[in-house]
Protein backbone atom coordinates (compact mmCIF):
# COMPACT_ATOMS: atom_id res chain seq x y z
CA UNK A 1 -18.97 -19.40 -19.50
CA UNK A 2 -17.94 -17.44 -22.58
CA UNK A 3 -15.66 -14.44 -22.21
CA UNK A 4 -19.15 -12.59 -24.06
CA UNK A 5 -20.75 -13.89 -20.62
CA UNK A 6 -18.46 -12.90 -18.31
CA UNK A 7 -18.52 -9.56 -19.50
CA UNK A 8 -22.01 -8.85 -19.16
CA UNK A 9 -21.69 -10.16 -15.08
CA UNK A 10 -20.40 -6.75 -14.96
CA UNK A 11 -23.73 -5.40 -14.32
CA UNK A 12 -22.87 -2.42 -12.72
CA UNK A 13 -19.88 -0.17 -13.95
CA UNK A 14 -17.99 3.07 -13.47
CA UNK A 15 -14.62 4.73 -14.84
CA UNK A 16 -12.99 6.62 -12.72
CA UNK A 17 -10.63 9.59 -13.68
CA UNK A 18 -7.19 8.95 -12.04
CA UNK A 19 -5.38 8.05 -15.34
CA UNK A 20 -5.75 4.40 -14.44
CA UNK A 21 -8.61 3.36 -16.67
CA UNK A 22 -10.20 1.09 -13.95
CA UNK A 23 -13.18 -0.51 -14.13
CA UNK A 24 -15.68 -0.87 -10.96
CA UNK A 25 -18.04 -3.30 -9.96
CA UNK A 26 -21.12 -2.35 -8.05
CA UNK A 27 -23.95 -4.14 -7.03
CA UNK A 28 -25.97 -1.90 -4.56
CA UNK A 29 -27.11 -2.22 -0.91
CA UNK A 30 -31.44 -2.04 -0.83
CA UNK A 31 -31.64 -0.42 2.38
CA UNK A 32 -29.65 1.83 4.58
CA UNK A 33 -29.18 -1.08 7.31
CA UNK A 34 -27.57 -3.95 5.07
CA UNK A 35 -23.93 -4.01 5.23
CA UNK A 36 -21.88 -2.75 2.19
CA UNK A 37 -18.66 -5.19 1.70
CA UNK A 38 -15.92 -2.68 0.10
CA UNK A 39 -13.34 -5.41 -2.08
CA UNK A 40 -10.02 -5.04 -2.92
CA UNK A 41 -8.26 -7.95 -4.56
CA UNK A 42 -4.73 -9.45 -4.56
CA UNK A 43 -1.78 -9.58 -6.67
CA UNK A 44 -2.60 -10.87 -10.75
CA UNK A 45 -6.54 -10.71 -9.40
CA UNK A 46 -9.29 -8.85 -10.26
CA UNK A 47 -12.52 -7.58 -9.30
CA UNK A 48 -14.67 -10.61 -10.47
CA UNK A 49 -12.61 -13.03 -8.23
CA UNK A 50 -15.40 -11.24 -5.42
CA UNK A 51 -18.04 -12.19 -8.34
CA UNK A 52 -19.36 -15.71 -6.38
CA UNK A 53 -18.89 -14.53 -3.16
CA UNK A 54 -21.50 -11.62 -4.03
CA UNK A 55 -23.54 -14.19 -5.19
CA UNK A 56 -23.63 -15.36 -1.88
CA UNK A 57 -23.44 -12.82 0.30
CA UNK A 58 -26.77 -11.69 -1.45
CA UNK A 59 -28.28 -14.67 -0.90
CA UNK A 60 -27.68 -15.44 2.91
CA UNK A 61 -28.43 -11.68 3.61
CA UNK A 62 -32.11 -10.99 4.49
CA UNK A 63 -33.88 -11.04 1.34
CA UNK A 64 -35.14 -7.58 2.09
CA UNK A 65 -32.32 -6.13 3.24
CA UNK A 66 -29.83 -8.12 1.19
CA UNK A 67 -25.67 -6.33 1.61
CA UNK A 68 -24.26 -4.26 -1.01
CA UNK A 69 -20.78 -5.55 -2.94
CA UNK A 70 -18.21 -2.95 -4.60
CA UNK A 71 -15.00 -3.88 -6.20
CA UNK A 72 -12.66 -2.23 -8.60
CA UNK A 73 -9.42 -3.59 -10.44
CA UNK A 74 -6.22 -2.53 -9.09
CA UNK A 75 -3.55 -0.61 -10.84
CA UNK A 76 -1.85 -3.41 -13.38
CA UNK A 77 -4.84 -5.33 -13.39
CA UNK A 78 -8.22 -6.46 -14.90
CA UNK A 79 -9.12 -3.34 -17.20
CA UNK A 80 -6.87 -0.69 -16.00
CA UNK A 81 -3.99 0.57 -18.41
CA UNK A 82 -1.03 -1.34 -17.61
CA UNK A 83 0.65 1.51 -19.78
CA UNK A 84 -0.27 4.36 -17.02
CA UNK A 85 2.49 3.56 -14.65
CA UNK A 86 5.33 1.77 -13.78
CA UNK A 87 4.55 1.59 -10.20
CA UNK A 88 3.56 -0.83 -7.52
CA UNK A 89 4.83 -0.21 -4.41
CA UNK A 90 2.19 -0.62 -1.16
CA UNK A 91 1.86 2.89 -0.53
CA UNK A 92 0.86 3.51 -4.58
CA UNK A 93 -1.85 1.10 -4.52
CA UNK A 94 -2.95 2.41 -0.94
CA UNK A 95 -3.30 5.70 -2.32
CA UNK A 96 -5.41 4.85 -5.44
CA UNK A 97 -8.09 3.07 -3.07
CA UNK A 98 -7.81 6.58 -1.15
CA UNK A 99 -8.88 7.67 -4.43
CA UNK A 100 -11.31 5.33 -5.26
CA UNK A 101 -13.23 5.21 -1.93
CA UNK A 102 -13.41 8.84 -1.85
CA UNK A 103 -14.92 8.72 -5.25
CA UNK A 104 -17.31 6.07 -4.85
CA UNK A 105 -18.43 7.88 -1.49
CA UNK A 106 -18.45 11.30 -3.10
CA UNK A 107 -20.51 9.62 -6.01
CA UNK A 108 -23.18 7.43 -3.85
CA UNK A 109 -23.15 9.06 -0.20
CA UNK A 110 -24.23 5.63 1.24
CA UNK A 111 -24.96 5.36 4.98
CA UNK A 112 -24.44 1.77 5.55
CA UNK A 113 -22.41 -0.08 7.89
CA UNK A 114 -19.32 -0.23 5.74
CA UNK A 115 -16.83 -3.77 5.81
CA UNK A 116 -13.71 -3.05 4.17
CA UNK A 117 -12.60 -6.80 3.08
CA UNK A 118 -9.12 -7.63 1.23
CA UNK A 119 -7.71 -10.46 -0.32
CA UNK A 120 -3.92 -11.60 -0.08
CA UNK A 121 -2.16 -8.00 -1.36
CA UNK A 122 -5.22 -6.31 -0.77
CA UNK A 123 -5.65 -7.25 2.44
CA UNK A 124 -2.37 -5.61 3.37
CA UNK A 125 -3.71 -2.33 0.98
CA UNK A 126 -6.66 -2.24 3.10
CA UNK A 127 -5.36 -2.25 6.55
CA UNK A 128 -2.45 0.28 5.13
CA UNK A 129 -5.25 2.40 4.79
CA UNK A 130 -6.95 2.42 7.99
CA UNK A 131 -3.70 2.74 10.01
CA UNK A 132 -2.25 5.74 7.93
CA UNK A 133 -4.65 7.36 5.90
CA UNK A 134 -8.17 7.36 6.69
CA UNK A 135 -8.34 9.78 9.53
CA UNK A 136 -6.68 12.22 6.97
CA UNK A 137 -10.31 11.22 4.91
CA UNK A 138 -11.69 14.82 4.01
CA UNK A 139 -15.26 13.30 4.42
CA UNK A 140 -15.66 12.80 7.62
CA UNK A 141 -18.19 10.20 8.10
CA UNK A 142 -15.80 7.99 6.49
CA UNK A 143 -14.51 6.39 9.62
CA UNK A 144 -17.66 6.01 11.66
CA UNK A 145 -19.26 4.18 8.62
CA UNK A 146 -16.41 1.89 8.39
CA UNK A 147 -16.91 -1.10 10.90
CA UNK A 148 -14.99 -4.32 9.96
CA UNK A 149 -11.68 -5.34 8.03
CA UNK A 150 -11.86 -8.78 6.79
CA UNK A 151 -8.18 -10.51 6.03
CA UNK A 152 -8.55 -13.31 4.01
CA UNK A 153 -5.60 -15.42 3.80
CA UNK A 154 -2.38 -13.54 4.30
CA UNK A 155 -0.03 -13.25 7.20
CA UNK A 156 3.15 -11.30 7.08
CA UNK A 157 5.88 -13.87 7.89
CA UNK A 158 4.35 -16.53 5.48
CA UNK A 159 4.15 -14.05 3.17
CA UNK A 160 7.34 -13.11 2.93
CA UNK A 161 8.85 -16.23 3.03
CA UNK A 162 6.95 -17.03 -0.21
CA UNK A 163 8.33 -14.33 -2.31
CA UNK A 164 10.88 -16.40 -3.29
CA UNK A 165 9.10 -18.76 -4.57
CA UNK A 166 6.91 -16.08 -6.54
CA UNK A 167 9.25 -15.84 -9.71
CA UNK A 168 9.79 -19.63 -9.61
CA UNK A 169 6.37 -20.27 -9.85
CA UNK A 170 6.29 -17.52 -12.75
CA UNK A 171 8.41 -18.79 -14.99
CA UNK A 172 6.11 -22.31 -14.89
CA UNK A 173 3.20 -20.54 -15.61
CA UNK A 174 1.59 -20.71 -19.25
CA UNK A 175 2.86 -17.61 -20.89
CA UNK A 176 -0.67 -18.25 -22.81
CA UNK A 177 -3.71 -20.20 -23.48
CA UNK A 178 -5.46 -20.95 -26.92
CA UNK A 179 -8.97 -20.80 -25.39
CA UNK A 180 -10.74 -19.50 -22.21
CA UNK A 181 -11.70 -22.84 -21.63
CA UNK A 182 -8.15 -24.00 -21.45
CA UNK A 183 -7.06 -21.36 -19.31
CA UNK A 184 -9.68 -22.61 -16.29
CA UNK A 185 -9.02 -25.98 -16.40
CA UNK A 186 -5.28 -24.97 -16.29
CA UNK A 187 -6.47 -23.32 -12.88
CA UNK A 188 -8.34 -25.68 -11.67
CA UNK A 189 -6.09 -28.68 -12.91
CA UNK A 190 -3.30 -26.72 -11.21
CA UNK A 191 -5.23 -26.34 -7.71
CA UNK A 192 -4.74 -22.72 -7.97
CA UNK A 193 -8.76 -22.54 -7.66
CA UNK A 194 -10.65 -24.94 -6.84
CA UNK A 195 -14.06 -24.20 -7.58
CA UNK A 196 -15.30 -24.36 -10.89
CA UNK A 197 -18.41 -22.16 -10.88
CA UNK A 198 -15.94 -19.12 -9.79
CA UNK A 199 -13.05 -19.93 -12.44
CA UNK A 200 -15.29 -19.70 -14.97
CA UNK A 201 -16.32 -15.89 -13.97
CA UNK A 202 -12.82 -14.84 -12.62
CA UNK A 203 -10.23 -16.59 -14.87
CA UNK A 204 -11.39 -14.78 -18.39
CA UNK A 205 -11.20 -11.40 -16.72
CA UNK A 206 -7.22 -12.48 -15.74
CA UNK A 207 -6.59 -12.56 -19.44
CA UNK A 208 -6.66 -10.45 -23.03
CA UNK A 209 -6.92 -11.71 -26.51
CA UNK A 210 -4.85 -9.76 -28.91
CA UNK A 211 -5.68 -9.14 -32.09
CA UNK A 212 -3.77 -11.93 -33.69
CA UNK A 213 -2.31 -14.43 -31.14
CA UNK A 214 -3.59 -16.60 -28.07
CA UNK A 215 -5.18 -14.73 -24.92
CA UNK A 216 -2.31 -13.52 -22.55
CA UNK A 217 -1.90 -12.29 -19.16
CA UNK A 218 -3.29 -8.74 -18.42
CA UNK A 219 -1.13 -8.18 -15.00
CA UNK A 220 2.25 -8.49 -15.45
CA UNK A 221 3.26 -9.73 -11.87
CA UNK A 222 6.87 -10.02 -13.30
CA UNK A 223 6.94 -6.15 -13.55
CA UNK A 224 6.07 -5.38 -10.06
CA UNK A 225 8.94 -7.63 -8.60
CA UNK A 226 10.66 -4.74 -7.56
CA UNK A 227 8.05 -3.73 -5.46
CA UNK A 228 7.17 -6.96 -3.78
CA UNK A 229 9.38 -5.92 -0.40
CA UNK A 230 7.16 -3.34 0.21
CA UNK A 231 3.51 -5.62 0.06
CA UNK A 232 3.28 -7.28 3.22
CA UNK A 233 6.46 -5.48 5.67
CA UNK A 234 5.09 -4.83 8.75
CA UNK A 235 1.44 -5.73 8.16
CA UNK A 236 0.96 -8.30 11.14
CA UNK A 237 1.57 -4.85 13.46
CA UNK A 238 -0.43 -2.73 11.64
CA UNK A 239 -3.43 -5.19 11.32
CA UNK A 240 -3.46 -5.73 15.35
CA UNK A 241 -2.71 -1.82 15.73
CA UNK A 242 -5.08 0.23 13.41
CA UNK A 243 -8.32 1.65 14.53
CA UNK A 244 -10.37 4.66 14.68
CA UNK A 245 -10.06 7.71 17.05
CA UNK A 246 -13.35 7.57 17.48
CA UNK A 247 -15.20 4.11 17.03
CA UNK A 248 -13.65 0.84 17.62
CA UNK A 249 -13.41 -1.58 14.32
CA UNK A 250 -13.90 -4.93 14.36
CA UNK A 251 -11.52 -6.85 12.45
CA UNK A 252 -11.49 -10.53 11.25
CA UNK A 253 -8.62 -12.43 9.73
CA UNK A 254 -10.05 -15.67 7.69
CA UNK A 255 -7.63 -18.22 6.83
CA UNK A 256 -6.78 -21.52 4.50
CA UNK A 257 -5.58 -24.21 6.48
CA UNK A 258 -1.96 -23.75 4.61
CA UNK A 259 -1.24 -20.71 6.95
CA UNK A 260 -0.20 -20.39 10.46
CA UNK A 261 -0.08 -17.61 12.46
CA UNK A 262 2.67 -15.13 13.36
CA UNK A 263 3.97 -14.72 16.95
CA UNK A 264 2.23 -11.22 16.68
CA UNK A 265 -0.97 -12.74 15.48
CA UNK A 266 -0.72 -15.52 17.83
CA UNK A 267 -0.64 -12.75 20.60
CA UNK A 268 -3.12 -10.55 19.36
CA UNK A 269 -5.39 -13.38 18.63
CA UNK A 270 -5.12 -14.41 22.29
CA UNK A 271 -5.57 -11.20 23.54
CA UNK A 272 -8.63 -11.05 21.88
CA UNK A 273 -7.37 -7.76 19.37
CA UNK A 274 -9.46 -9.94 16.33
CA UNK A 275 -11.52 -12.34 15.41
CA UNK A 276 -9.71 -15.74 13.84
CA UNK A 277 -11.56 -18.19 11.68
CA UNK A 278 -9.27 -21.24 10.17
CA UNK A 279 -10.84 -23.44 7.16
CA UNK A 280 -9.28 -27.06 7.47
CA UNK A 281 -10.64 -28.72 4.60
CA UNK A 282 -7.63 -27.89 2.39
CA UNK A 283 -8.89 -30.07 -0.51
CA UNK A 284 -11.87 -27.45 -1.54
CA UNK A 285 -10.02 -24.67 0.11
CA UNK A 286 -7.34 -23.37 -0.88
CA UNK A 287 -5.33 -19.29 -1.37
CA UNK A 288 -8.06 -18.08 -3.09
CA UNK A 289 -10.79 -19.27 -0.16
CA UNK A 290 -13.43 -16.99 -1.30
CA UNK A 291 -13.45 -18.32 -4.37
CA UNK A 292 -13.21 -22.23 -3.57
CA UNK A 293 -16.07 -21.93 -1.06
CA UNK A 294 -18.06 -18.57 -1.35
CA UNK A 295 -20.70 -19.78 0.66
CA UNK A 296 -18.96 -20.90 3.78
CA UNK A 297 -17.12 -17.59 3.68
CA UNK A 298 -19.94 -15.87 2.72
CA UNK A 299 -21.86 -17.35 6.15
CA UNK A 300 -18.98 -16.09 8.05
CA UNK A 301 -19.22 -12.39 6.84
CA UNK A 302 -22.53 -11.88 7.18
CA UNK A 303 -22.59 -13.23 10.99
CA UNK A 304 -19.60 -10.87 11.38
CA UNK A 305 -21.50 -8.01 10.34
CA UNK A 306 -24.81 -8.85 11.72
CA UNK A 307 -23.68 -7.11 14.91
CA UNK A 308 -23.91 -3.71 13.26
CA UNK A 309 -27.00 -3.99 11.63
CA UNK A 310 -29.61 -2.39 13.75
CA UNK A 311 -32.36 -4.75 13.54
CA UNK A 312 -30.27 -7.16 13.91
CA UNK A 313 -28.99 -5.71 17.23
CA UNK A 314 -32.46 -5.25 18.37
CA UNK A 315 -33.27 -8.87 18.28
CA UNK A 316 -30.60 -11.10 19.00
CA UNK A 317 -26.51 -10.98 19.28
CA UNK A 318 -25.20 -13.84 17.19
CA UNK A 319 -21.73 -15.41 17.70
CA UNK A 320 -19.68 -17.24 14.40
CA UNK A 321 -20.15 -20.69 14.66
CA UNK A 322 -18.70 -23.76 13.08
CA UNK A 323 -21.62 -25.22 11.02
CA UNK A 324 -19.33 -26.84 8.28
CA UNK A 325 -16.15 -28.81 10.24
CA UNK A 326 -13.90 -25.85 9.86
CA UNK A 327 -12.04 -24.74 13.17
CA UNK A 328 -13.29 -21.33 14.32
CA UNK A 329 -11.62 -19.33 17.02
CA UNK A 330 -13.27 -16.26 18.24
């Protein structure tokens, strides 16, 4: 796919006004019942890497109801101004979804059944949120539209342990690439993703051609080092712990087979405080899960939110089952 291409997937698009230049993806729920999947990526991601997975989440959603998909790129990332701030911690990029969600709520007023869903770093962004800052939400249907947080593939202690490899792995990485092309195969080559059809959407949206020079990196993870401590510290208690005053939220925590779970997790999980489902085919799957096999995970979400679809209620209660040899604990 051509960079020309991959631009115009960007079928639906809004700026907002927070000095951050960010660009936002929308591609609208059809009725008031289908689910609306609310994305925030991870660290030196962007919007698009939620570009397949909408694909599919479209298509295994009832073709006249089929779920809505927003995204937006993070501060540092994708299209926002990397010259509007200097800052990274947790607690910055939590705020700027405050921000965002507000906006996008303020702009649309949707009623549907709301999954807030979070990759790596913005998995730990999103459930940030709901433990400190959405009952402080000045709209007020903001919490009883909310029903899920999706997880997908992070878990505090493994997380943390793998900072230190971070700027290791940094300092391998091309500093450039003379072609788009190049710069998927380097991905895929590299086992960083593993799916082709998704590289070739998400990779050209990681990158920037100057005006005279090779295409270069538009995050610059190596200037958010010093706020790396503050990503993932204490996010195994806040995941288990956050909720609504008033509604319960369901929350689901999918991971690659390269993770295990904390001692908190392990807990919670068999306490029954979430719902757990492991991938163990760790040749097509690998960090980036939702972009090695959109469809699998994209079968998971929509049984997960299938309970809060009314119809859905009305005629039968479905439970997430293994259909594809992954292990699924629920």
């Amino acid at each position: 796919m051509t960079r020309n291409a991959c631009s115009q997937s960007r079928k639906y698009m809004i700026t907002p006004s927070r000095d951050l230049g960010s660009k936002r993806t929308i591609c609208p729920a059809k009725t008031l019942d289908a689910p609306l999947f609310v994305c925030h990526h991870g660290a030196g991601s962007s919007a698009m890497t939620f570009w397949c997975l909408a694909q599919y989440l479209r298509k295994f959603g009832n073709k006249d109801e089929p779920p809505g998909v927003f995204a937006f790129d993070a501060r540092g990332h994708g299209d926002t101004d990397p010259k509007t701030t200097t800052k990274y911690a947790l607690s910055d990029f939590t705020g700027d979804f405050c921000f965002v969600l507000k906006e996008f709520l303020a702009r649309n007023r949707p009623q549907n059944p709301i999954c807030l869903m979070g990759h790596s770093l913005g998995g730990a962004v999103l459930t940030d949120f709901v433990e400190n800052h959405v009952d402080t939400q000045q709209d007020t249907h903001v919490s009883s539209n909310i029903k899920g947080l999706v997880v997908i593939d992070i878990v505090e202690e493994t997380a943390i342990q793998s900072l230190t490899s971070i700027a290791m792995f940094l300092n391998k990485r091309p500093k450039s690439f003379s072609s788009y092309n190049s710069a998927v195969q380097w991905h895929l080559q590299s086992r960083l993703l593993r799916n082709e059809e998704s590289a070739r959407v998400s990779v050209p949206d990681l990158l920037t051609l100057g005006k005279a020079g090779p295409l270069t990196w538009k995050a610059s993870l190596p200037d958010m080092s010093g706020s790396w401590d503050t990503w993932f510290l204490g996010l195994s208690s806040k995941f288990l712990d956050c909720n609504f005053e008033k509604n319960k939220l369901a929350k689901l925590l999918i991971l690659s087979s390269n993770e295990t779970l904390d001692k908190d997790l392990t807990i919670g999980q068999m306490q029954g405080k979430f719902q757990l489902i492991v991938f163990n085919n760790s040749t097509n799957a690998g960090h980036f899960l939702h972009e090695d096999i959109p469809h699998q995970v994209a079968a998971c979400l929509m049984d997960f939110m299938r309970r809060f679809n009314a119809s859905s209620q009305r005629n039968q209660q479905k439970s997430i089952t293994s259909l594809w040899g992954g292990k699924i604990n629920t």
